[in-house]
Protein backbone atom coordinates (compact mmCIF):
# COMPACT_ATOMS: atom_id res chain seq x y z
CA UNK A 1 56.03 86.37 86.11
CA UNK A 2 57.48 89.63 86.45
CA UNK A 3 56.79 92.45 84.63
CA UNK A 4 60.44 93.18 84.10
CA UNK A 5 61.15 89.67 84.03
CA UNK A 6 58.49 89.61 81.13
CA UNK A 7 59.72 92.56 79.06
CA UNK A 8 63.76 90.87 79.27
CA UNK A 9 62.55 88.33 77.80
CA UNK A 10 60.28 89.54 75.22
CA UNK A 11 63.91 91.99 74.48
CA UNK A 12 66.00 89.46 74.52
CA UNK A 13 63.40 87.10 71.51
CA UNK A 14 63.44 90.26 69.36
CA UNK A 15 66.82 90.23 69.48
CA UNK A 16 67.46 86.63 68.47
CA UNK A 17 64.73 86.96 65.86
CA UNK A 18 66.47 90.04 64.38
CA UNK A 19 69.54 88.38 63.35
CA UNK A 20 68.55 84.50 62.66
CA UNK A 21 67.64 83.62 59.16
CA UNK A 22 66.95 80.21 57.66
CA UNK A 23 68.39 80.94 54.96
CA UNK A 24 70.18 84.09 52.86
CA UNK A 25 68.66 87.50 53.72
CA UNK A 26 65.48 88.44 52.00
CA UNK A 27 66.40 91.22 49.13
CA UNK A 28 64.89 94.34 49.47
CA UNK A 29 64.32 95.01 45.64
CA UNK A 30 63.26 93.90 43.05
CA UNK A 31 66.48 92.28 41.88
CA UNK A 32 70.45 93.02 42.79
CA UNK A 33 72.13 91.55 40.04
CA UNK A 34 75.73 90.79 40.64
CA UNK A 35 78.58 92.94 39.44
CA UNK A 36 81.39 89.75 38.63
CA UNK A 37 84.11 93.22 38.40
CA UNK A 38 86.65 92.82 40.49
CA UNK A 39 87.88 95.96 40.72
CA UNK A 40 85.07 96.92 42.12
CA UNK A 41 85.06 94.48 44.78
CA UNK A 42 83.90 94.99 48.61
CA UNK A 43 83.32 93.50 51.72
CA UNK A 44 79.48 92.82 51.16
CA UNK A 45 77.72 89.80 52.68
CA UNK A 46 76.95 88.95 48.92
CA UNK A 47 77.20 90.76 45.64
CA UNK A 48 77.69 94.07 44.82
CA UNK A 49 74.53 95.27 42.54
CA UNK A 50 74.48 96.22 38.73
CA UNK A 51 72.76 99.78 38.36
CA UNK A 52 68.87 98.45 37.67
CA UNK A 53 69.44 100.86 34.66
CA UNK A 54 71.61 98.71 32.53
CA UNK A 55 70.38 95.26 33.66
CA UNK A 56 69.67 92.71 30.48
CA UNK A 57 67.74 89.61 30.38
CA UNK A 58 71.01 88.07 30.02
CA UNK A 59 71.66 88.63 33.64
CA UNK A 60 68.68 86.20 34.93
CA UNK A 61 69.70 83.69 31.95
CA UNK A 62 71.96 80.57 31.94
CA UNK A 63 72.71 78.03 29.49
CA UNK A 64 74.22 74.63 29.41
CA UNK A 65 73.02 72.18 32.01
CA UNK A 66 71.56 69.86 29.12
CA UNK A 67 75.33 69.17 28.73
CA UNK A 68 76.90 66.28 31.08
CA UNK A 69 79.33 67.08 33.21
CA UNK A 70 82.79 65.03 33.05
CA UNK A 71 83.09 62.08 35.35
CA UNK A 72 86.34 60.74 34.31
CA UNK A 73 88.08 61.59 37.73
CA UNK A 74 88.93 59.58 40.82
CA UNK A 75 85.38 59.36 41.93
CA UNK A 76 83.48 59.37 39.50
CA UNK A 77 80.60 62.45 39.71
CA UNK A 78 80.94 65.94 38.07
CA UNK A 79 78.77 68.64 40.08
CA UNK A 80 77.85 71.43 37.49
CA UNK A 81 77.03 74.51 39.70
CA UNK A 82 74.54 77.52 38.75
CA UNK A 83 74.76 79.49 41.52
CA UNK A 84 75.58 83.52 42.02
CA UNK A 85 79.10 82.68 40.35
CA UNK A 86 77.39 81.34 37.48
CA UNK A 87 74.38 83.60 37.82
CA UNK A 88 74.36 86.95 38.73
CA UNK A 89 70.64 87.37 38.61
CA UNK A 90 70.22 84.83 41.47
CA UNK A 91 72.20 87.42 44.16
CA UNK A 92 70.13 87.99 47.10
CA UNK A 93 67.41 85.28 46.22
CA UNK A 94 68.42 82.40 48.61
CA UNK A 95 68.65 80.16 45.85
CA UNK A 96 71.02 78.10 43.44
CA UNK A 97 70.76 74.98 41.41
CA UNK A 98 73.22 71.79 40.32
CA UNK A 99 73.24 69.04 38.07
CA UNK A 100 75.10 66.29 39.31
CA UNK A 101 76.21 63.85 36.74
CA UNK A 102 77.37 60.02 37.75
CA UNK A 103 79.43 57.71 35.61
CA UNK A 104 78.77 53.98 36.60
CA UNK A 105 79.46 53.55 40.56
CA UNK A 106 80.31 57.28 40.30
CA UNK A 107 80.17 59.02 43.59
CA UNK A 108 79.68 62.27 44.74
CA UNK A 109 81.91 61.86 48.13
CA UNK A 110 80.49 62.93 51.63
CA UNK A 111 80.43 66.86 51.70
CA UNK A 112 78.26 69.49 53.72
CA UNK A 113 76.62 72.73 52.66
CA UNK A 114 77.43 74.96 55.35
CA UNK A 115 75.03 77.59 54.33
CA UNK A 116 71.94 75.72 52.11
CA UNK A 117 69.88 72.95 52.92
CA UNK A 118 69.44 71.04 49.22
CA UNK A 119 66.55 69.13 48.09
CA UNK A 120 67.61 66.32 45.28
CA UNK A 121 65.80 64.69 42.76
CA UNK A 122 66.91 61.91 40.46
CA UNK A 123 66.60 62.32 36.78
CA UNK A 124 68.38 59.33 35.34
CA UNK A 125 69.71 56.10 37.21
CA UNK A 126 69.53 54.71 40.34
CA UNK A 127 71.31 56.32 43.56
CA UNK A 128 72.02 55.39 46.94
CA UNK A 129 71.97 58.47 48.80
CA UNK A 130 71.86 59.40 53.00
CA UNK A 131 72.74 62.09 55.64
CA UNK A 132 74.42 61.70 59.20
CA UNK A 133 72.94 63.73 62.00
CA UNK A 134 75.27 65.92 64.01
CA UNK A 135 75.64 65.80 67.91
CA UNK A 136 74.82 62.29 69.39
CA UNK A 137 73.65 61.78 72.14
CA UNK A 138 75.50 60.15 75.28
CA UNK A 139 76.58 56.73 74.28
CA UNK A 140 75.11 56.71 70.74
CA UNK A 141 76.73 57.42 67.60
CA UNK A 142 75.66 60.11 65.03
CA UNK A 143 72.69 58.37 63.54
CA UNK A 144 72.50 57.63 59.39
CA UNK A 145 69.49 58.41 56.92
CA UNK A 146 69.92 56.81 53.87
CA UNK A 147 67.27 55.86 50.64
CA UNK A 148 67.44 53.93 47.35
CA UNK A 149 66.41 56.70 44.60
CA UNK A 150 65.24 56.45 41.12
CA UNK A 151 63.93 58.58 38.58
CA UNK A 152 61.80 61.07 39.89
CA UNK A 153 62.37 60.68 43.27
CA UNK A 154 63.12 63.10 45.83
CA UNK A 155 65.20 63.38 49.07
CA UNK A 156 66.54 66.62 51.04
CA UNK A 157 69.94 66.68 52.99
CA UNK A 158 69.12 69.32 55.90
CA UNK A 159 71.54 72.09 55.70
CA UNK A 160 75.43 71.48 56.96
CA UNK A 161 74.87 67.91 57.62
CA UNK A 162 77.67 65.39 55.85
CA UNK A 163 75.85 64.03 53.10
CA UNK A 164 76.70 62.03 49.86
CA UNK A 165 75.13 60.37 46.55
CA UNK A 166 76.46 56.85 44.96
CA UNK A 167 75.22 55.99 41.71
CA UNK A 168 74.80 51.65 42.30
CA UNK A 169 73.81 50.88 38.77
CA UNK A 170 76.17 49.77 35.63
CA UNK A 171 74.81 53.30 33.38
CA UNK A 172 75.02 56.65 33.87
CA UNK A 173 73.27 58.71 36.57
CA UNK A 174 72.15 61.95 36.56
CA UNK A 175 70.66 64.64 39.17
CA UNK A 176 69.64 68.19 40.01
CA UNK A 177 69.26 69.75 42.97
CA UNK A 178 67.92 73.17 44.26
CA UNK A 179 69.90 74.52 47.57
CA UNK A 180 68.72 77.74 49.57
CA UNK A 181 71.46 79.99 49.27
CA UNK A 182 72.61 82.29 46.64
CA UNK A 183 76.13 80.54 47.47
CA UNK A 184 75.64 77.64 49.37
CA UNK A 185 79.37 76.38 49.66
CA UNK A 186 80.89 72.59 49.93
CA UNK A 187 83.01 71.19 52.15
CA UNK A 188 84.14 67.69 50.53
CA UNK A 189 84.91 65.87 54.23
CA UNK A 190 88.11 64.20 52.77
CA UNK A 191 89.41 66.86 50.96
CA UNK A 192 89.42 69.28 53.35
CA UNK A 193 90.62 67.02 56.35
CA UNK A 194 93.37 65.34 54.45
CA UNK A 195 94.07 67.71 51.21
CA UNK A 196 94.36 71.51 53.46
CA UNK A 197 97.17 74.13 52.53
CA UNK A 198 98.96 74.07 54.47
CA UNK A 199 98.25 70.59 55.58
CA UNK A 200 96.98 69.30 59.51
CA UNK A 201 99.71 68.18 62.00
CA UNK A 202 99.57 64.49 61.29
CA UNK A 203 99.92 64.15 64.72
CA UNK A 204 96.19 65.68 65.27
CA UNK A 205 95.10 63.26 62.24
CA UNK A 206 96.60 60.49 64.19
CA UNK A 207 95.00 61.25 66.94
CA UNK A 208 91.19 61.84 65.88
CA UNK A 209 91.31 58.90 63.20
CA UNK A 210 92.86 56.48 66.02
CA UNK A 211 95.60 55.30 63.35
CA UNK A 212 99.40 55.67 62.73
CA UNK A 213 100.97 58.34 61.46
CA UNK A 214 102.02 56.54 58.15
CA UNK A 215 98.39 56.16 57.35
CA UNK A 216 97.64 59.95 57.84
CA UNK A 217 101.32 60.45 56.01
CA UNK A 218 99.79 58.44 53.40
CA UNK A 219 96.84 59.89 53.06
CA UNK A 220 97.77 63.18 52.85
CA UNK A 221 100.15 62.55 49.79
CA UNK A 222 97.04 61.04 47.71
CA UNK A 223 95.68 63.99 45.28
CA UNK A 224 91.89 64.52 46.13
CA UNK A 225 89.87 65.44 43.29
CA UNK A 226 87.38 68.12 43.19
CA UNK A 227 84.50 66.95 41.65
CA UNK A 228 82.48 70.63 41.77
């Protein structure tokens, strides 16, 4: 090879390497706890930082996931969320927490985490849980992972995949999961696709669900709940 050839390419992996992370950026403190004041609000890929000076145990400290969370919806599942929101002590970590809470044949409906991969385990109850992989391959369809969990079991859903959790026994379930982000986000699949503001040109729903326009119609008119 080249010596120019050679030193492109070792430019071009510094580069890459210099702007991909796995997950949020690695703080360069001690702590940044976040400032929840909107008026003093900024364009920051995260949190604004309290002044170290007047920081507080308080600020690393949440209380309140003994408590269930309140499944009496359309689907069943309550997501309690501790993440930078909830948190401020976790900005710039990579790192937030749920408890997921199941009434009987509760589900927590296919969703992605577009920036945290989460790693589940099962606490109370049994759950039938799975991932689909993205990008198929010619002629094949977007393959499934799924698993049977029970108490003290653990499973991770890889980071943006669609992913879901079904509790399929008669008593309550409960979970927690870890995800690596600060702020991990969800995108509930059918909330999103069918519940948007302003909503999709049925005709594109149509199209992409290969079904009449009444269903779509239909569809869109149904109130989808938001279990987080």
């Amino acid at each position: 090879m080249a010596p120019k050839s050679f030193a492109l390419i070792i430019a071009i992996l510094g580069v890459l390497t210099s702007i991909i992370h796995a997950s949020d950026p690695s703080p360069l403190q001690d702590f940044c706890v976040a400032v929840n004041d909107s008026m003093t609000a900024v364009f920051v890929n995260g949190k604004v930082c309290k002044d170290p000076k007047v920081v507080t145990a308080d600020d690393f400290f949440k209380s309140g996931l003994n408590v269930p969370g309140n499944t009496s919806n359309n689907v069943g599942s309550a997501v309690t969320a501790v993440n930078v929101n909830q948190l401020p002590g976790l900005n710039t970590f990579g790192i937030s927490l749920v408890r997921i809470d199941y009434a009987p044949y509760g589900l927590n409906p296919p969703h992605t985490h577009p920036r945290g991969t989460e790693v589940l385990t099962v606490h109370e109850g049994t759950l039938y849980v799975g991932f689909v992989l993205s990008n198929p391959g010619p002629n094949m369809k977007n393959k499934l992972f799924t698993k049977i969990l029970h108490p003290g079991d653990v499973f991770v859903f890889p980071i943006g995949l669609i992913h879901f959790q079904f509790n399929v026994g008669k008593t309550k379930a409960v979970a927690f999961a870890g995800l690596s982000s600060q702020n991990p986000g969800t995108i509930t699949i059918a909330n999103a696709v069918f519940g948007s503001d302003p909503p999709i040109n049925d005709d594109v729903l149509a199209k992409a669900f290969q079904v009449d326009k009444k269903v779509v119609d239909y569809l869109q008119s149904q109130f989808w709940w938001d279990n987080n």
